[in-house]
PDB file of N, CA and C in Angstrom:
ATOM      1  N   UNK A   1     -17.157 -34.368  27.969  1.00  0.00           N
ATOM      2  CA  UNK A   1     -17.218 -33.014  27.462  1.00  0.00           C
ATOM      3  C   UNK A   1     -16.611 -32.088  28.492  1.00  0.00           C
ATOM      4  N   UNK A   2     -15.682 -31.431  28.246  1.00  0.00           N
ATOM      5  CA  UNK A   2     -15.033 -30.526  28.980  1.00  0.00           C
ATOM      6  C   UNK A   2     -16.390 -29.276  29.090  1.00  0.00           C
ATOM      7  N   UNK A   3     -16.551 -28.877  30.303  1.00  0.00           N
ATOM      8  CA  UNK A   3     -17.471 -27.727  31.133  1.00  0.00           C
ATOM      9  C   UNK A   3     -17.084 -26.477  30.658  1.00  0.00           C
ATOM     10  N   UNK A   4     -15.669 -26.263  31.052  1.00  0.00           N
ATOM     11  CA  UNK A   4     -15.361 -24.300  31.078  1.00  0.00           C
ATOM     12  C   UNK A   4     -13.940 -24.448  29.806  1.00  0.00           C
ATOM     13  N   UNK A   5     -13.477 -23.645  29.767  1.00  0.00           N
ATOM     14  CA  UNK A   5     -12.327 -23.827  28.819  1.00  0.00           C
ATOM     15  C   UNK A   5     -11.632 -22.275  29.614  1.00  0.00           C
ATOM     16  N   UNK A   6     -10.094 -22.576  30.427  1.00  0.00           N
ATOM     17  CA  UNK A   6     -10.263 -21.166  31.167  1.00  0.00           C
ATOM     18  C   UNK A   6      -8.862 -20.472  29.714  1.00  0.00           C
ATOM     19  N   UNK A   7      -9.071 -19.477  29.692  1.00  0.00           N
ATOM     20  CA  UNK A   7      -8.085 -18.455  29.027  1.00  0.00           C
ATOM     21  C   UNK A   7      -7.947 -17.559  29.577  1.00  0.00           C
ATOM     22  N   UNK A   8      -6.394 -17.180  29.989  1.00  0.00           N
ATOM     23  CA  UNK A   8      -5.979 -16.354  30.840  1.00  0.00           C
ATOM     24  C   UNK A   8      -6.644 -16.025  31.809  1.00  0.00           C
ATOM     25  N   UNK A   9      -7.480 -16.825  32.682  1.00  0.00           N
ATOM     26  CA  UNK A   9      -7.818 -16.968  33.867  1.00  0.00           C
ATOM     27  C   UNK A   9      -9.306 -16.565  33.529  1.00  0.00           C
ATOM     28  N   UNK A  10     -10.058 -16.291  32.177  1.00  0.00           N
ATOM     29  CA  UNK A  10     -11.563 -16.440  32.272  1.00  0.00           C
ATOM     30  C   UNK A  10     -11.954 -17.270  32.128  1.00  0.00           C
ATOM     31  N   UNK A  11     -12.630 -17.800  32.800  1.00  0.00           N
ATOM     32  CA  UNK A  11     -13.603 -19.309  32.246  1.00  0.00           C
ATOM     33  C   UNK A  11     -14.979 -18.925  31.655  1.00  0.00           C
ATOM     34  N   UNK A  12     -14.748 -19.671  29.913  1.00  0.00           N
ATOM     35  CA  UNK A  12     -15.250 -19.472  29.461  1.00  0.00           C
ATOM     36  C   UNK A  12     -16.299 -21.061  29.276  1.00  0.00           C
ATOM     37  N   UNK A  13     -17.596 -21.111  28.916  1.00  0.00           N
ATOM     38  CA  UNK A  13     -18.543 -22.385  28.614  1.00  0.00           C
ATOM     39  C   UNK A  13     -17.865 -23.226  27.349  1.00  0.00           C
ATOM     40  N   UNK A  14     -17.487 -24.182  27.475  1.00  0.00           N
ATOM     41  CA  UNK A  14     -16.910 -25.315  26.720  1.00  0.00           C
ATOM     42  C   UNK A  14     -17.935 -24.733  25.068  1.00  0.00           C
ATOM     43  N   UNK A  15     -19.370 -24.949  25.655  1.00  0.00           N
ATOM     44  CA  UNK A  15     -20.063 -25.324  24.458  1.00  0.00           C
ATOM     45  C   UNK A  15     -20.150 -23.807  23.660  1.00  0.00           C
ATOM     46  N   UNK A  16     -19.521 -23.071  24.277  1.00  0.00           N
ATOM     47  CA  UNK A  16     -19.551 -21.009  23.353  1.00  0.00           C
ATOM     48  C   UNK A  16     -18.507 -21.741  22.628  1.00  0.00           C
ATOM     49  N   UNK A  17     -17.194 -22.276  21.998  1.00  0.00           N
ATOM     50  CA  UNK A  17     -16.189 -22.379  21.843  1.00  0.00           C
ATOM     51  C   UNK A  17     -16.804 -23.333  20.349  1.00  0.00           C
ATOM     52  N   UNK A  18     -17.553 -24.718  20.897  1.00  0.00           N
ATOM     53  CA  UNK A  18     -18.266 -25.633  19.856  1.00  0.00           C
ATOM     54  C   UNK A  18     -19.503 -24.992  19.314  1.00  0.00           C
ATOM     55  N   UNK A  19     -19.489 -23.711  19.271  1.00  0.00           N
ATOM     56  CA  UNK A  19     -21.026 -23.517  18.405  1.00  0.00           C
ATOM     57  C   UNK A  19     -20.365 -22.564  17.572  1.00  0.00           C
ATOM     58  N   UNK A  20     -19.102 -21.624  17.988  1.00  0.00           N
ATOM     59  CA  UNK A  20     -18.357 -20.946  16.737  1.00  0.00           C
ATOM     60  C   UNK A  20     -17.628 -21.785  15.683  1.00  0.00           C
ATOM     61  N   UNK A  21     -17.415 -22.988  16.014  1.00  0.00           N
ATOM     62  CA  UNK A  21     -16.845 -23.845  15.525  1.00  0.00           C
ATOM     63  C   UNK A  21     -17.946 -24.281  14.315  1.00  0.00           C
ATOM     64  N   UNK A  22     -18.824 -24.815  14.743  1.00  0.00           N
ATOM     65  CA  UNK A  22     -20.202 -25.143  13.847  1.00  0.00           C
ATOM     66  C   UNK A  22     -20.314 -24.429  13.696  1.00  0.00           C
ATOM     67  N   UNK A  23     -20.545 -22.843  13.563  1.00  0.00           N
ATOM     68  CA  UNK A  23     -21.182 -21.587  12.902  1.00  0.00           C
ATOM     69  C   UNK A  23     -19.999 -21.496  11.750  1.00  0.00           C
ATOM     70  N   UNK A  24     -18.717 -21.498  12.305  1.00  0.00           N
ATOM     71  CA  UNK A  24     -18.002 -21.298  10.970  1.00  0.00           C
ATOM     72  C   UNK A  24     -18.170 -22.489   9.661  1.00  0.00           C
ATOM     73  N   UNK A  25     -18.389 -24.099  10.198  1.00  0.00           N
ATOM     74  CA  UNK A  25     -18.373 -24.782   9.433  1.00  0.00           C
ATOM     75  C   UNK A  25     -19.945 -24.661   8.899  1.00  0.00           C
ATOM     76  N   UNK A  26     -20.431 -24.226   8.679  1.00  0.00           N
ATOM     77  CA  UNK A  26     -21.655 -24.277   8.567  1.00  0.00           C
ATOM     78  C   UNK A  26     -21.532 -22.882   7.313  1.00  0.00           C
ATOM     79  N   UNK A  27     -21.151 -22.259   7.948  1.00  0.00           N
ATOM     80  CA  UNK A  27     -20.851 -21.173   7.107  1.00  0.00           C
ATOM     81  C   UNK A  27     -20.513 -21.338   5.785  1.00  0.00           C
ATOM     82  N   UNK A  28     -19.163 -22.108   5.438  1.00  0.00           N
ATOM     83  CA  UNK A  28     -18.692 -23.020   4.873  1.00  0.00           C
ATOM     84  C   UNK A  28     -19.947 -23.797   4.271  1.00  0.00           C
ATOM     85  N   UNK A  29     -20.591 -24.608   4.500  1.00  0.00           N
ATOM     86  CA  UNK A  29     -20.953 -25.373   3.817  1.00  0.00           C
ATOM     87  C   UNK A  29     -22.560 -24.964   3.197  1.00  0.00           C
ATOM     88  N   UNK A  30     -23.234 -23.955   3.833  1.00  0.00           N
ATOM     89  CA  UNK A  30     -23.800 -22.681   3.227  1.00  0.00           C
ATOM     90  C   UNK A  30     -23.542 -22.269   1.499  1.00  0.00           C
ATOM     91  N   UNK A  31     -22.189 -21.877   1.790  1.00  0.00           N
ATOM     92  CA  UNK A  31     -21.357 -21.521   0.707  1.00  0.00           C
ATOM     93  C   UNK A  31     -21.516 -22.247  -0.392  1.00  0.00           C
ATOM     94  N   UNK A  32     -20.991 -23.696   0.327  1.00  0.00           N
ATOM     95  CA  UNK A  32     -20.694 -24.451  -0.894  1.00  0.00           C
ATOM     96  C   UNK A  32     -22.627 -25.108  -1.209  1.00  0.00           C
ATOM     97  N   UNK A  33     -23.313 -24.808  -0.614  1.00  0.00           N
ATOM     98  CA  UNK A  33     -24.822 -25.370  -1.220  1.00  0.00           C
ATOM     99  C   UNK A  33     -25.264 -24.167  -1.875  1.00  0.00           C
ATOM    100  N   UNK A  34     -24.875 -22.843  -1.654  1.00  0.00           N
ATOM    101  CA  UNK A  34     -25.173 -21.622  -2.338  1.00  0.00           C
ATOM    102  C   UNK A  34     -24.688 -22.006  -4.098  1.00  0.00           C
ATOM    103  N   UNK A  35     -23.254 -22.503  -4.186  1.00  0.00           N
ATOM    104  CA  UNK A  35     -22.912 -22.183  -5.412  1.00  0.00           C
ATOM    105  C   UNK A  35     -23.392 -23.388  -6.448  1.00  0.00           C
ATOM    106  N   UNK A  36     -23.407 -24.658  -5.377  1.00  0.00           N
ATOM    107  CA  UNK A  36     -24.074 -25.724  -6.144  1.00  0.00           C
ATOM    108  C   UNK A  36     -25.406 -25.982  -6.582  1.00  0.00           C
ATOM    109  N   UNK A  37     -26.271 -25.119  -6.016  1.00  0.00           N
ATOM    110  CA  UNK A  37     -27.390 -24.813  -6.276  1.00  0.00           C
ATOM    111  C   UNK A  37     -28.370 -25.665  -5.288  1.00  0.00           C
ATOM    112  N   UNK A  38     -27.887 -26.515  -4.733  1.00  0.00           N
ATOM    113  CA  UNK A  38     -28.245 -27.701  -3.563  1.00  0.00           C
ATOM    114  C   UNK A  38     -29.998 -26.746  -2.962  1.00  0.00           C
ATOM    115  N   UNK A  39     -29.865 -25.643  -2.659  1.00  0.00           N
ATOM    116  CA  UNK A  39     -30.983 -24.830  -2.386  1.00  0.00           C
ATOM    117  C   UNK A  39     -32.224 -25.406  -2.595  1.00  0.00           C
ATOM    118  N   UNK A  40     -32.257 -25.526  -3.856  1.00  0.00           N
ATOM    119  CA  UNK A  40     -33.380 -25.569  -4.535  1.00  0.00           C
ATOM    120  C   UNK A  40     -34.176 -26.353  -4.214  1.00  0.00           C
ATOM    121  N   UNK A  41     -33.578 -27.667  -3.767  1.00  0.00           N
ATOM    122  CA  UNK A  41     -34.236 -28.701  -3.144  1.00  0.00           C
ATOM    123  C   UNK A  41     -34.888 -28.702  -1.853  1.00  0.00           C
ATOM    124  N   UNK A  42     -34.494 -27.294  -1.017  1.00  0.00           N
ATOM    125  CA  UNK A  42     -35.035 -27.168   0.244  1.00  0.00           C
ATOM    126  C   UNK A  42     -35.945 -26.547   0.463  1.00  0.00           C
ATOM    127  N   UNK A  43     -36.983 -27.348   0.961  1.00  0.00           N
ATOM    128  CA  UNK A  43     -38.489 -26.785   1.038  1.00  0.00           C
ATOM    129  C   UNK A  43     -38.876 -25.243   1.986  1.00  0.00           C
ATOM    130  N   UNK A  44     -37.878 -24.923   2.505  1.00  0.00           N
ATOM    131  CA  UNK A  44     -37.803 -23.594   3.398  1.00  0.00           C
ATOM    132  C   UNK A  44     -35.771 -23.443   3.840  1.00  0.00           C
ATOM    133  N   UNK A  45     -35.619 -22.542   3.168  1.00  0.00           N
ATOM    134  CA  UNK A  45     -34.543 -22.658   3.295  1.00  0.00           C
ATOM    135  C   UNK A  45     -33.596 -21.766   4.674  1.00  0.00           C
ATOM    136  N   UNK A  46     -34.412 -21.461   5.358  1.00  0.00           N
ATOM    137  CA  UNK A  46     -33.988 -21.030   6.669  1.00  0.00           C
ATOM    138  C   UNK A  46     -34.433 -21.916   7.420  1.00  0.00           C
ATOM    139  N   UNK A  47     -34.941 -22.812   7.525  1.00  0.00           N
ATOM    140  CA  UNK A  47     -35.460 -24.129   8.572  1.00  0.00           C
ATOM    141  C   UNK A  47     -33.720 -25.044   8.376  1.00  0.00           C
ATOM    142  N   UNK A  48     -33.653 -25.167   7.080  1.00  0.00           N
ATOM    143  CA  UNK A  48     -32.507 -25.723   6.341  1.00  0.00           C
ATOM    144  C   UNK A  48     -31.605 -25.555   6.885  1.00  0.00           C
ATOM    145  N   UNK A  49     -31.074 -24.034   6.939  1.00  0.00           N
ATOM    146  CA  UNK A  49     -29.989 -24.166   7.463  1.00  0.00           C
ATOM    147  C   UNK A  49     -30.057 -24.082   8.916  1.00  0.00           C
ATOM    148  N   UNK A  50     -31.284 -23.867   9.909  1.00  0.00           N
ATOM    149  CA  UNK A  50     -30.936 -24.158  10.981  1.00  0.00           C
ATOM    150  C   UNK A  50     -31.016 -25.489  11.763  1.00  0.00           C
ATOM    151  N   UNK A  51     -31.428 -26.111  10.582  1.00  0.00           N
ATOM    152  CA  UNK A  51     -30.855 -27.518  10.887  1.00  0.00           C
ATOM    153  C   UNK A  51     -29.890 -28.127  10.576  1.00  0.00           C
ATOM    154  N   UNK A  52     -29.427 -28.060   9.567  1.00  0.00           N
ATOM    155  CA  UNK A  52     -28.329 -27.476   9.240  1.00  0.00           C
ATOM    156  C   UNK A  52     -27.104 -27.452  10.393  1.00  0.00           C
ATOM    157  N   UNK A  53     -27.118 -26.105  11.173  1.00  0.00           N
ATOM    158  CA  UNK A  53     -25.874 -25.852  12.096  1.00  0.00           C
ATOM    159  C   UNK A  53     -26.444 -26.360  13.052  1.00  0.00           C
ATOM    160  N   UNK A  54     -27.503 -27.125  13.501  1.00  0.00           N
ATOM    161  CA  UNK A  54     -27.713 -28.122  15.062  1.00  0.00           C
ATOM    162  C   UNK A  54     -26.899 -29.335  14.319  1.00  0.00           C
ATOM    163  N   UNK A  55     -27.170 -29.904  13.208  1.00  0.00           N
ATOM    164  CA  UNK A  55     -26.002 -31.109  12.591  1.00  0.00           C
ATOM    165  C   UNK A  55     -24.920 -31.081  13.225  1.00  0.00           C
ATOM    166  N   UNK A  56     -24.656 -30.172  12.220  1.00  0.00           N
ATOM    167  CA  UNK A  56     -23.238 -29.369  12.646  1.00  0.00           C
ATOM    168  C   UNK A  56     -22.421 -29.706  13.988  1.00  0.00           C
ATOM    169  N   UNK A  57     -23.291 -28.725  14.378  1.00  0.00           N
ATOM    170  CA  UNK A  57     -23.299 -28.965  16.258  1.00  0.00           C
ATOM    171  C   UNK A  57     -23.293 -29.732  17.050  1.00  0.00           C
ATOM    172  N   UNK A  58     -23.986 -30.716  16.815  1.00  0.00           N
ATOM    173  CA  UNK A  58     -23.824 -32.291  17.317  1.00  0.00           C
ATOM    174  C   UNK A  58     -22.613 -32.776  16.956  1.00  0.00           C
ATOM    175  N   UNK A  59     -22.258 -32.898  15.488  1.00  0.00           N
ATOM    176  CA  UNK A  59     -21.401 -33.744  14.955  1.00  0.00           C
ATOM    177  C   UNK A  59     -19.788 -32.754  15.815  1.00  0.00           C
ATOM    178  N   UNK A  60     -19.934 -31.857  16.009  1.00  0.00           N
ATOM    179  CA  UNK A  60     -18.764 -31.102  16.743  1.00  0.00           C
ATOM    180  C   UNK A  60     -18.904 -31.515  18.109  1.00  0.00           C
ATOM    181  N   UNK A  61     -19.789 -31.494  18.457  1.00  0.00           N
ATOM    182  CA  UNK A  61     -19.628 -32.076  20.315  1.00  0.00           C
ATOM    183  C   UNK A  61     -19.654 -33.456  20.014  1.00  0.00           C
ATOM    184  N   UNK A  62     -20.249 -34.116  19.741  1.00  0.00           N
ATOM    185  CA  UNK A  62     -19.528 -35.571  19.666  1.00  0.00           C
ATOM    186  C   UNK A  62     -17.993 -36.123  18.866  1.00  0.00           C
ATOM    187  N   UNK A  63     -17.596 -35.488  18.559  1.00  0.00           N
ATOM    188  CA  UNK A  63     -16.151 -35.829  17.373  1.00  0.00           C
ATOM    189  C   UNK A  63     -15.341 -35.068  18.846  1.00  0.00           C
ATOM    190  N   UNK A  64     -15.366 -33.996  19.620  1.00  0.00           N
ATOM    191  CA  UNK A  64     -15.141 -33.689  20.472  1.00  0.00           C
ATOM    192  C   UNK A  64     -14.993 -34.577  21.696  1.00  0.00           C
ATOM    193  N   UNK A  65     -16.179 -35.319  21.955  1.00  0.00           N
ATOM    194  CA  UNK A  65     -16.660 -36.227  23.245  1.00  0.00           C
ATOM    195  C   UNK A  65     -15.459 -37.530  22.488  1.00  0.00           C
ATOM    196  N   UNK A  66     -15.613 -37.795  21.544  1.00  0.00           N
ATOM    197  CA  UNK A  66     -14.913 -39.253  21.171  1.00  0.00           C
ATOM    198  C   UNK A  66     -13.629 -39.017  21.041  1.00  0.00           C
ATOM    199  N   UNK A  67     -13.034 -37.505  20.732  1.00  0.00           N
ATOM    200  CA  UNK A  67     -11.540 -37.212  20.849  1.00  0.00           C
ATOM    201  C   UNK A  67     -10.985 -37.511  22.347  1.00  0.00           C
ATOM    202  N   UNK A  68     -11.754 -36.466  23.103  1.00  0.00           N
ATOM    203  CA  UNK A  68     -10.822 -36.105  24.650  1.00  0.00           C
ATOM    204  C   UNK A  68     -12.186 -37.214  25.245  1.00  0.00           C
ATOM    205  N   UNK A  69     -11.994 -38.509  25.366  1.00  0.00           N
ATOM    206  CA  UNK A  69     -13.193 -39.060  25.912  1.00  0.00           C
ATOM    207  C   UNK A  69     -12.496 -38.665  28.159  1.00  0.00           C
ATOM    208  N   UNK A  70     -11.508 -38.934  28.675  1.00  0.00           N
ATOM    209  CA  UNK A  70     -11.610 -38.419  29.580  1.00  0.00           C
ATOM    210  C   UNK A  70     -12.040 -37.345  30.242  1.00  0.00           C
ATOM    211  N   UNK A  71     -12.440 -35.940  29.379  1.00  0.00           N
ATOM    212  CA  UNK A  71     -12.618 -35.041  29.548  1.00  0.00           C
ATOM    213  C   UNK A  71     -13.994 -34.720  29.947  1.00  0.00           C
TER     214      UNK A  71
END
């Protein structure tokens, strides 16, 4: 897992970069359980989705870790 990620000389935390990443996909898939009605089935639906974007989140830092494995 890459540490800092620098842009134009700020170094920024690797993992600020992978949680907008999961917030957008998550966002996304929000969406698509909003219109499918998928909801309904969830016994608290803000627990849902914040489990939900930790999924997310994992599955982005690891697809990450297994891409740049030197990193």
């Amino acid at each position: 897992m890459i540490g800092e990620l620098d842009i134009y000389g700020v170094f920024a935390p690797a993992l600020l970069f992978w949680m907008l990443i999961a917030y957008a996909v998550t966002a996304v898939l929000r969406s698509l359980c909003q219109r499918l009605g998928l909801y309904r089935y969830a016994w608290h639906r803000a627990l849902f989705d914040i489990s939900l974007y930790f999924i997310v989140l994992g599955a982005v830092v690891a697809l990450e870790t297994s891409l740049l494995p030197g990193s």
